[in-house]
Structures are given as structure tokens and as C-alpha cells.
Protein backbone atom coordinates (compact mmCIF):
# COMPACT_ATOMS: atom_id res chain seq x y z
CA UNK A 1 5.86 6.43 -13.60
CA UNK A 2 2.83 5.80 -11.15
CA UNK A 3 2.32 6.30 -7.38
CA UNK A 4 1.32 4.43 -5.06
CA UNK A 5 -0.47 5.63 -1.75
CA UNK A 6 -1.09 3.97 1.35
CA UNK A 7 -3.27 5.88 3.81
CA UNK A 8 -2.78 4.37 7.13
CA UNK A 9 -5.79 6.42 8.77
CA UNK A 10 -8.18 4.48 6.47
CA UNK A 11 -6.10 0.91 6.69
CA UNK A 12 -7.62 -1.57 9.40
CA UNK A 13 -4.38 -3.95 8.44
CA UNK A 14 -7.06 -6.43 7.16
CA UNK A 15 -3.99 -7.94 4.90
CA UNK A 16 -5.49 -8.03 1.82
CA UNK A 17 -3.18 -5.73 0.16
CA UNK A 18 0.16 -7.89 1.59
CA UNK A 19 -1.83 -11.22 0.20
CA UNK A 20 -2.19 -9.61 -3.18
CA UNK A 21 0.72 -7.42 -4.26
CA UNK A 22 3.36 -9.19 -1.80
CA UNK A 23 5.95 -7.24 -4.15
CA UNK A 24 5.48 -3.64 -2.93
CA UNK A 25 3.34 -4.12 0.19
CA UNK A 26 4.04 -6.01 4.06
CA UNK A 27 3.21 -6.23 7.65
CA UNK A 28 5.09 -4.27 9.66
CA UNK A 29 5.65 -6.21 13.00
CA UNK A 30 6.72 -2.97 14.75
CA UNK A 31 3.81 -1.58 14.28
CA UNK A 32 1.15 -4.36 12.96
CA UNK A 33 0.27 -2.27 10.34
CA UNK A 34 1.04 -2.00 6.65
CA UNK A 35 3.83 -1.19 4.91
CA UNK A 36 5.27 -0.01 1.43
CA UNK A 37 8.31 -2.32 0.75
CA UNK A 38 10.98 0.59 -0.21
CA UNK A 39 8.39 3.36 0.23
CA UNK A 40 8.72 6.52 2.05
CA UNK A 41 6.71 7.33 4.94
CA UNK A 42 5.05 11.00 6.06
CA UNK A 43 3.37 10.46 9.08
CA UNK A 44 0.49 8.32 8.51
CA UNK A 45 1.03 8.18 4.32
CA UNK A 46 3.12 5.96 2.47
CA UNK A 47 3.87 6.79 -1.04
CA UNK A 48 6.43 4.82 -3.37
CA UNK A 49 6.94 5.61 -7.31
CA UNK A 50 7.29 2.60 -9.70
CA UNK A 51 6.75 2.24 -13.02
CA UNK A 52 5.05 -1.46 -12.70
CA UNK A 53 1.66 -0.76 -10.65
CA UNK A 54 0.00 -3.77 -12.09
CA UNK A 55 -0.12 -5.21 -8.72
CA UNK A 56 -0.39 -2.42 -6.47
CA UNK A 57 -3.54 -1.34 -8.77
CA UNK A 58 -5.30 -4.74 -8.02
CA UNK A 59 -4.48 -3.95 -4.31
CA UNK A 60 -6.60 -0.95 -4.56
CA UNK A 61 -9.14 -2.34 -5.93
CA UNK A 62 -10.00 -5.18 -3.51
CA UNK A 63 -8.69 -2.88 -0.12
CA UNK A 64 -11.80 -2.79 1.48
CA UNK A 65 -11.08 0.94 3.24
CA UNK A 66 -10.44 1.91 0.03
CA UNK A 67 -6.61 3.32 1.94
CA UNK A 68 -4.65 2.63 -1.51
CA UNK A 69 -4.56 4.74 -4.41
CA UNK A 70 -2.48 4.43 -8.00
CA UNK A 71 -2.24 7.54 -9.94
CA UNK A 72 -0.05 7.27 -13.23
């Protein structure tokens, strides 16, 4: 099982994340910022636990802000 991190103090909502890993991450209209699809928020953190990360890992590595983080 791996987690999945979004750090929305780092994320500028650039999209790149929600262009490629539209399976776990979105835009949040509310708020215009990013969002774990079935995640769990804490404040300014969103975490989710999955055990396919394929895609969130290639998320992280092209999020410019470096605001998401996989850790199996």
C-alpha cells in the first residue's frame, strides 16, 4: 500500500498533476485548487492510500512545486 500526499501550501494549481494522473487527482471548483479524488483532507494536506501509485508517482515527478509525494 502507498501514499499519496498533496501539499496544498506548495501547489500553485498549475494542473499538471489533474492532466497526468486524472484517476486520483482534480480541480476543485470550490476552491480552484487541487484535489485528491476520494482522499482525505487535514487542513492544507491531502493524503489518500492506494495500492496502484503508478500514476500518482509520475504526478510527482513532473509537479513543478514539488507539492506531491508517494511513499510505499
Amino acid at each position: 500500500m502507498a501514499k499519496i500526499t498533496l501539499d496544498l501550501d506548495r501547489c500553485v494549481a498549475c494542473g499538471m498533476c489533474v492532466n497526468n494522473c486524472p484517476d486520483i487527482f482534480e480541480t476543485d471548483m470550490s476552491t480552484l485548487k487541487v484535489a485528491i479524488k476520494e482522499g482525505k483532507r487535514e487542513g492544507e494536506v491531502w493524503t489518500l492510500e492506494t495500492d496502484n501509485p503508478m500514476c500518482a508517482a509520475h504526478a510527482a515527478e513532473t509537479c513543478m512545486m514539488k507539492a506531491i509525494s508517494v511513499e510505499e
